[in-house]
PDB file of N, CA and C in Angstrom:
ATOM      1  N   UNK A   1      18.232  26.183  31.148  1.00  0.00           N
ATOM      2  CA  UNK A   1      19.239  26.805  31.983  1.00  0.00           C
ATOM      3  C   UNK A   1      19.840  28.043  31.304  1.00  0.00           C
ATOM      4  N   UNK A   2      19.776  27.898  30.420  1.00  0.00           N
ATOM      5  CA  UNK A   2      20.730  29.282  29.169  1.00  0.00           C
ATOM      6  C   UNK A   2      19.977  30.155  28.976  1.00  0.00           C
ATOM      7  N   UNK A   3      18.514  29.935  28.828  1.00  0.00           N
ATOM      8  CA  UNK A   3      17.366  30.741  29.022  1.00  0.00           C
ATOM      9  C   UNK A   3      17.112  31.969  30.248  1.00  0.00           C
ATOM     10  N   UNK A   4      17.219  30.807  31.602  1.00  0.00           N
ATOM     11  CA  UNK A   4      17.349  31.992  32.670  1.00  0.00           C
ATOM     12  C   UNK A   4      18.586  32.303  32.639  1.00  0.00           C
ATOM     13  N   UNK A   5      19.752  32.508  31.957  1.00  0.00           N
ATOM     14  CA  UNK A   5      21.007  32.899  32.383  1.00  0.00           C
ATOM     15  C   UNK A   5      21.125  34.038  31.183  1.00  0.00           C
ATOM     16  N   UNK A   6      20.023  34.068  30.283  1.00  0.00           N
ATOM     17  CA  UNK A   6      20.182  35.289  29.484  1.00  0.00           C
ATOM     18  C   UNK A   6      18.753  36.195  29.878  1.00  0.00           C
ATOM     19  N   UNK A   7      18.092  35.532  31.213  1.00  0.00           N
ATOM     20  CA  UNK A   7      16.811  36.333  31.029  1.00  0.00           C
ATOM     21  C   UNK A   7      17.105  37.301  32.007  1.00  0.00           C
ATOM     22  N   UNK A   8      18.345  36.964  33.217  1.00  0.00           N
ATOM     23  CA  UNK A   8      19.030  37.348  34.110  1.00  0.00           C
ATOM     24  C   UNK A   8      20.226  38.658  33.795  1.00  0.00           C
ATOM     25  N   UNK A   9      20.586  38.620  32.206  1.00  0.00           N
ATOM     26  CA  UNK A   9      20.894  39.351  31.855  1.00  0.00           C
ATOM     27  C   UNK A   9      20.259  40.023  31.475  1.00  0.00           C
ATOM     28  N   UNK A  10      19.579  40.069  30.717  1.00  0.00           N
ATOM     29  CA  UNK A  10      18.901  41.119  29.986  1.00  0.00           C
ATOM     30  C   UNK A  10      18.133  41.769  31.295  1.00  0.00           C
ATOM     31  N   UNK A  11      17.563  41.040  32.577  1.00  0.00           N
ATOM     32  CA  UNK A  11      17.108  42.210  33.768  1.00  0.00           C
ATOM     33  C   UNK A  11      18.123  42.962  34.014  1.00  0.00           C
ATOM     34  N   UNK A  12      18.952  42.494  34.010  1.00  0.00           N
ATOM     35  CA  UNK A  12      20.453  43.536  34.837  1.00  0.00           C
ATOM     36  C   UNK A  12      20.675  44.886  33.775  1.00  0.00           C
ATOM     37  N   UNK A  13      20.228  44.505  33.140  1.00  0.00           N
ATOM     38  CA  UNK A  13      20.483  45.412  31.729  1.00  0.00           C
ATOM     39  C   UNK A  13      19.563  46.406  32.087  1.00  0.00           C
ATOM     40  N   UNK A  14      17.953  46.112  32.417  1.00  0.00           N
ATOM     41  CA  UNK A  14      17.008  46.574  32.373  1.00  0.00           C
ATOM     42  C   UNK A  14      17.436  47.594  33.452  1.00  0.00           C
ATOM     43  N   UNK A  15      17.364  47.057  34.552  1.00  0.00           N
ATOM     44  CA  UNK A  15      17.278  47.824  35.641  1.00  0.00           C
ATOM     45  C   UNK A  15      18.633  48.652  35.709  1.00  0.00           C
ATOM     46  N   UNK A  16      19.558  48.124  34.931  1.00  0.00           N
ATOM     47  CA  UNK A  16      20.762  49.625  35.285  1.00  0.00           C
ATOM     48  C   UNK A  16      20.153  50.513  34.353  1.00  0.00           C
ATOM     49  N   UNK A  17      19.555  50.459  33.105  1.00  0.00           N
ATOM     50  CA  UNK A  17      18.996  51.762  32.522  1.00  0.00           C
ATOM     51  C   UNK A  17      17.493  52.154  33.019  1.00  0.00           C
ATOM     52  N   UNK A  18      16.851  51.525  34.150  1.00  0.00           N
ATOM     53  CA  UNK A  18      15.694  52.093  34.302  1.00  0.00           C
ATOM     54  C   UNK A  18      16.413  52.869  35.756  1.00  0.00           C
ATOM     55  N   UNK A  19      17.586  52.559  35.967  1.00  0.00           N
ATOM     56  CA  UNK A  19      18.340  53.067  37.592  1.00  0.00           C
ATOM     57  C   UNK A  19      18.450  55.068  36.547  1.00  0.00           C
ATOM     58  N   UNK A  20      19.173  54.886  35.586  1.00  0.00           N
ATOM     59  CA  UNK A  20      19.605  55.936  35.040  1.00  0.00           C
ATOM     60  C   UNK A  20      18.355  56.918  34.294  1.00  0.00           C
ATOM     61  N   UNK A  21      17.370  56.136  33.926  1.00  0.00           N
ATOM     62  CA  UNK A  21      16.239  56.999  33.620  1.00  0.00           C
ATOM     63  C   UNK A  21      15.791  57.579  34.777  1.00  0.00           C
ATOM     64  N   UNK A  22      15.438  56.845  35.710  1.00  0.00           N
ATOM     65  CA  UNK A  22      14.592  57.711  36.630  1.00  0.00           C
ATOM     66  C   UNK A  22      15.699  58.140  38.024  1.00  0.00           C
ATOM     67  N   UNK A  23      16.554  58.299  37.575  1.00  0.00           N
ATOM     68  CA  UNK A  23      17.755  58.991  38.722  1.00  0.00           C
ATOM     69  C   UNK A  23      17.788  58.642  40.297  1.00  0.00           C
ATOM     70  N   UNK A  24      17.467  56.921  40.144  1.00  0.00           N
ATOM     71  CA  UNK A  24      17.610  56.494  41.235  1.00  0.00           C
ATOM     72  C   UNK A  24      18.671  55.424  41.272  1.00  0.00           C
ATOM     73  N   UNK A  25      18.650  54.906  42.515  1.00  0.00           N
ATOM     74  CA  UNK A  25      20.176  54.151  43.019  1.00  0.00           C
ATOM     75  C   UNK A  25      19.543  52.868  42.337  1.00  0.00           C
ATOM     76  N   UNK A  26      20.331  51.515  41.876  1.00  0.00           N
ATOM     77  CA  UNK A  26      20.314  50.713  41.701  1.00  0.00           C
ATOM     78  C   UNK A  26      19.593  49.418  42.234  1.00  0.00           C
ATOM     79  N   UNK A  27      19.558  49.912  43.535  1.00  0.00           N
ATOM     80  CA  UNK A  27      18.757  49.028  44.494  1.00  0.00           C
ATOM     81  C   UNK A  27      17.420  49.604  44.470  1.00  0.00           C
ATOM     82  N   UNK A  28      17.483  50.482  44.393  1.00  0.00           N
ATOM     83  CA  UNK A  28      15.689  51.110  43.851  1.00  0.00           C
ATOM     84  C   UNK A  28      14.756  50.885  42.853  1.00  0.00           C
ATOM     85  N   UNK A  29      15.686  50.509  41.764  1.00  0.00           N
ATOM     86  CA  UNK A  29      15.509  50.356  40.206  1.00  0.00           C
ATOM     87  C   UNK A  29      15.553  48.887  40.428  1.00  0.00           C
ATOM     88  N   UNK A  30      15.825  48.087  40.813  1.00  0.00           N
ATOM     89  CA  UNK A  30      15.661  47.280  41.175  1.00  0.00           C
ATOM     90  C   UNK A  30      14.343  46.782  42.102  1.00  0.00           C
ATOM     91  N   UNK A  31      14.071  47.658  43.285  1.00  0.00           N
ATOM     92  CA  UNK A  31      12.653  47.085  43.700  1.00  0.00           C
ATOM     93  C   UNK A  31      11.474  47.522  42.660  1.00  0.00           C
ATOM     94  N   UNK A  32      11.429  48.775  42.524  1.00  0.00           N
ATOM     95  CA  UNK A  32      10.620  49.030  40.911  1.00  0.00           C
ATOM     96  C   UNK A  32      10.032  48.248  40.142  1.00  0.00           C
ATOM     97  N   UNK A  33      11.523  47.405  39.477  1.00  0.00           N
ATOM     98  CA  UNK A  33      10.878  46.679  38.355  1.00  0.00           C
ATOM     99  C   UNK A  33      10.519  45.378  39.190  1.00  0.00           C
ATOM    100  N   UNK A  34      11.111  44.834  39.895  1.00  0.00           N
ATOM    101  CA  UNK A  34      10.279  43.598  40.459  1.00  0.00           C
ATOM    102  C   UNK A  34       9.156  44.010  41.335  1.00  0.00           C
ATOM    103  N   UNK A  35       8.192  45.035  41.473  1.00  0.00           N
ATOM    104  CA  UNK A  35       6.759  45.558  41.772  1.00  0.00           C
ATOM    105  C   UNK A  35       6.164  45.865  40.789  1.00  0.00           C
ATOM    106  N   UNK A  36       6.389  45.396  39.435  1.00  0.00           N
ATOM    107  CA  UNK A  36       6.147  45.777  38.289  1.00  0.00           C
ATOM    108  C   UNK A  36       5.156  44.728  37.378  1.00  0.00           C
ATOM    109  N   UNK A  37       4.371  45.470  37.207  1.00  0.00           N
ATOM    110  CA  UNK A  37       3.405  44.615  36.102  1.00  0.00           C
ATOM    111  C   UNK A  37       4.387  43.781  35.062  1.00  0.00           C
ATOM    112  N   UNK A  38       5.155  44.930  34.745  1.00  0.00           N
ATOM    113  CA  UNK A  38       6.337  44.311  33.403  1.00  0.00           C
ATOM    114  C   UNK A  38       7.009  43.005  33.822  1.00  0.00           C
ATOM    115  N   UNK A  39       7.395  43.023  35.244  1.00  0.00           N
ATOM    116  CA  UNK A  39       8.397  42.519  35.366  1.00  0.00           C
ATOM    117  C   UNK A  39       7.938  41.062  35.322  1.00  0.00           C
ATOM    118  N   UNK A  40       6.700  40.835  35.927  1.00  0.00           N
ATOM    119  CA  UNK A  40       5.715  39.790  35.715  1.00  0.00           C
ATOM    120  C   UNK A  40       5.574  39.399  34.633  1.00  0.00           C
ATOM    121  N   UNK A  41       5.075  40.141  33.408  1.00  0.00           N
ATOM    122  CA  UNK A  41       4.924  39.821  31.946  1.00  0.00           C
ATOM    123  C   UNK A  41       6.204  39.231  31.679  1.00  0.00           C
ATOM    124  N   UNK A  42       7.575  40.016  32.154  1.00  0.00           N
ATOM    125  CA  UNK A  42       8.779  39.254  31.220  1.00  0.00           C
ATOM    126  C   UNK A  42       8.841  38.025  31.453  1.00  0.00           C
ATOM    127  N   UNK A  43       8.826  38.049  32.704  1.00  0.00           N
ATOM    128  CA  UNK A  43       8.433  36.531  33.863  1.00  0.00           C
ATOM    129  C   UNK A  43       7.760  35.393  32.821  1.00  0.00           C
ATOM    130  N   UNK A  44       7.167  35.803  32.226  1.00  0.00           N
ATOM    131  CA  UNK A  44       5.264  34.555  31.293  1.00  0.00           C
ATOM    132  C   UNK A  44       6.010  34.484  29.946  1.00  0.00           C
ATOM    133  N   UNK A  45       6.669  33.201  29.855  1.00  0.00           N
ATOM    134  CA  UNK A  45       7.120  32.932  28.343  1.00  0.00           C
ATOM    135  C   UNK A  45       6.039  33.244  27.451  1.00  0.00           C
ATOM    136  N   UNK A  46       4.888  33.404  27.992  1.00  0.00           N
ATOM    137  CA  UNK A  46       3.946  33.525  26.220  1.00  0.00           C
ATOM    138  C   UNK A  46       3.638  34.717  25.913  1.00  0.00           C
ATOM    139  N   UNK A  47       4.305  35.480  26.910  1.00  0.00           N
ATOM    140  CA  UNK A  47       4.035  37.632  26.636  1.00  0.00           C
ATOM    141  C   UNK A  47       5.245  37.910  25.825  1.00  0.00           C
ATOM    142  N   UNK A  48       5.674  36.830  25.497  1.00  0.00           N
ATOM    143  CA  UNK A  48       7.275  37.376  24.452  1.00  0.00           C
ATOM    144  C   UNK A  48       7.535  38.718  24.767  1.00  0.00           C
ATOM    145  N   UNK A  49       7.539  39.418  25.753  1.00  0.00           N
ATOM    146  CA  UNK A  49       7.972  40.578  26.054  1.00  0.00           C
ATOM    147  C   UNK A  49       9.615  40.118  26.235  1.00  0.00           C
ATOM    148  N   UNK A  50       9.944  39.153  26.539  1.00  0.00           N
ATOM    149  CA  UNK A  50      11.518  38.894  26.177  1.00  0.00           C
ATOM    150  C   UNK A  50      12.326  39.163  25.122  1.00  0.00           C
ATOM    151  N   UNK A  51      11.329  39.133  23.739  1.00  0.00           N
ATOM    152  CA  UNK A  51      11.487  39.394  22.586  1.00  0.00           C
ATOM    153  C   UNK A  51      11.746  40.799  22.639  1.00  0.00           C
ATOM    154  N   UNK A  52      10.959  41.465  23.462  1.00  0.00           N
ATOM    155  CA  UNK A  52      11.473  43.000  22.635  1.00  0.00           C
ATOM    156  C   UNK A  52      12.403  43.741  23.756  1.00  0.00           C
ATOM    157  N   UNK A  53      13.074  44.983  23.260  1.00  0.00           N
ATOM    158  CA  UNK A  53      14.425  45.526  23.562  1.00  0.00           C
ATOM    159  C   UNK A  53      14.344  45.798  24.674  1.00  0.00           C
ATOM    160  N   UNK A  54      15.702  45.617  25.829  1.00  0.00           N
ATOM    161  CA  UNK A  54      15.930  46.667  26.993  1.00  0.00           C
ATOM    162  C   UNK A  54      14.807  47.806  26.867  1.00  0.00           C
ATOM    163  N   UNK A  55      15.091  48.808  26.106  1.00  0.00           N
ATOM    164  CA  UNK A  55      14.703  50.140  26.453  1.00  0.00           C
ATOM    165  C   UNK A  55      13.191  50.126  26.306  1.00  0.00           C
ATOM    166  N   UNK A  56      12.685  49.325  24.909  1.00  0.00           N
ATOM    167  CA  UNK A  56      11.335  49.936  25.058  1.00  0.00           C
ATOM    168  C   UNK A  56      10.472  48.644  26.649  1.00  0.00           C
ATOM    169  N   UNK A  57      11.441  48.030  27.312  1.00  0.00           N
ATOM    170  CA  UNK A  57      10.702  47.118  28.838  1.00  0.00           C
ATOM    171  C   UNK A  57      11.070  48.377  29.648  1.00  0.00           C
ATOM    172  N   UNK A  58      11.872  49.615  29.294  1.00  0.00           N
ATOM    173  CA  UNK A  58      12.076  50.078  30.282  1.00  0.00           C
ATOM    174  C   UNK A  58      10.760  51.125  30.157  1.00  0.00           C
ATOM    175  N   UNK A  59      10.771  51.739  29.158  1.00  0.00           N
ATOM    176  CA  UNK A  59       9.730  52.789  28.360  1.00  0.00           C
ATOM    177  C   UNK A  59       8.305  51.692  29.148  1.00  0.00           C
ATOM    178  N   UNK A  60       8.380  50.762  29.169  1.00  0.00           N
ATOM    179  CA  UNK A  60       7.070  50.173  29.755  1.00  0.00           C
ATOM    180  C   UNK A  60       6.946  49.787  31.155  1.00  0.00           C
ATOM    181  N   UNK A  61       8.170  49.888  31.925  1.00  0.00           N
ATOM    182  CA  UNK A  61       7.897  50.301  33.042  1.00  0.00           C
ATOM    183  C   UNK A  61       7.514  51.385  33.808  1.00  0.00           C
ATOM    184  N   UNK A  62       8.089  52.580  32.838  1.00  0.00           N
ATOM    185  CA  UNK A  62       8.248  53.781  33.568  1.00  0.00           C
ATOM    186  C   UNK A  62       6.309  54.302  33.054  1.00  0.00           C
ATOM    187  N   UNK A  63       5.553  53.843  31.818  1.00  0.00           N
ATOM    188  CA  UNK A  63       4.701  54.026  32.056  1.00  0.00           C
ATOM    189  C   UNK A  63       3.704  53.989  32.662  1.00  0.00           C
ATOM    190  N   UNK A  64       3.878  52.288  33.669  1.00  0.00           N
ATOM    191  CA  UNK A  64       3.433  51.953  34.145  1.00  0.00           C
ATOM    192  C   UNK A  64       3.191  52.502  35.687  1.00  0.00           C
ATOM    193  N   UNK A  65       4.743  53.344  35.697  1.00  0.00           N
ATOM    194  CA  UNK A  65       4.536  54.259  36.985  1.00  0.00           C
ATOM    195  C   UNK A  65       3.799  55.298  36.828  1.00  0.00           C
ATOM    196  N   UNK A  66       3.642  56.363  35.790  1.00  0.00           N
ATOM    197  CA  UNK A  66       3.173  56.905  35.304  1.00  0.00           C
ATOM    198  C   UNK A  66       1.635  56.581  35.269  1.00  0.00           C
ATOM    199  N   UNK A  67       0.864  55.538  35.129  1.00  0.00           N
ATOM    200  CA  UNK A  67      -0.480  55.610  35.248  1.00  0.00           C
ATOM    201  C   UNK A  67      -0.597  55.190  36.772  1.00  0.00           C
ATOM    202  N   UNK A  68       0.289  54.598  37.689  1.00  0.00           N
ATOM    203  CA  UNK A  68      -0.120  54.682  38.788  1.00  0.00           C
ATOM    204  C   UNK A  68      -0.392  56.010  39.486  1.00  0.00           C
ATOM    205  N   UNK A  69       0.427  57.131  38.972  1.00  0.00           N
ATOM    206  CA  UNK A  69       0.288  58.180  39.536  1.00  0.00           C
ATOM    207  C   UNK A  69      -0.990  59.129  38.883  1.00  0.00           C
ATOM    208  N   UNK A  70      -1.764  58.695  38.005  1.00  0.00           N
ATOM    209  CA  UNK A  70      -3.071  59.198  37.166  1.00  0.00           C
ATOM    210  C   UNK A  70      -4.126  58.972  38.369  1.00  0.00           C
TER     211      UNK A  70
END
């Protein structure tokens, strides 16, 4: 239970600085990362992507937009 109640934080975290990187509204930054490869990985306890920081899940979302557009 303490698990999703800090995994819930740390998204809220995510998505207000992925709202401010890519200069969109909150509710945007929000559908984003839940259409997100990442957001899936944070999702899978064994991608320990939980382990690593806000910024660089955000740095890995925004790449991920980034090769969609390649």
């Amino acid at each position: 239970m303490l698990q999703d109640s800090l995994l819930w934080t740390k998204i809220g975290r995510i998505i207000a600085k992925l709202s401010e990187r890519l200069n969109v509204s909150p509710e945007k930054a929000f559908d984003i990362f839940y259409n997100s490869e990442t957001c899936s990985r944070l999702h899978q306890s064994d991608s320990k992507l939980y382990l690593f920081g806000d910024l660089y899940i955000v740095d890995e979302v925004i790449l991920e937009l980034q090769n969609r557009q390649d």
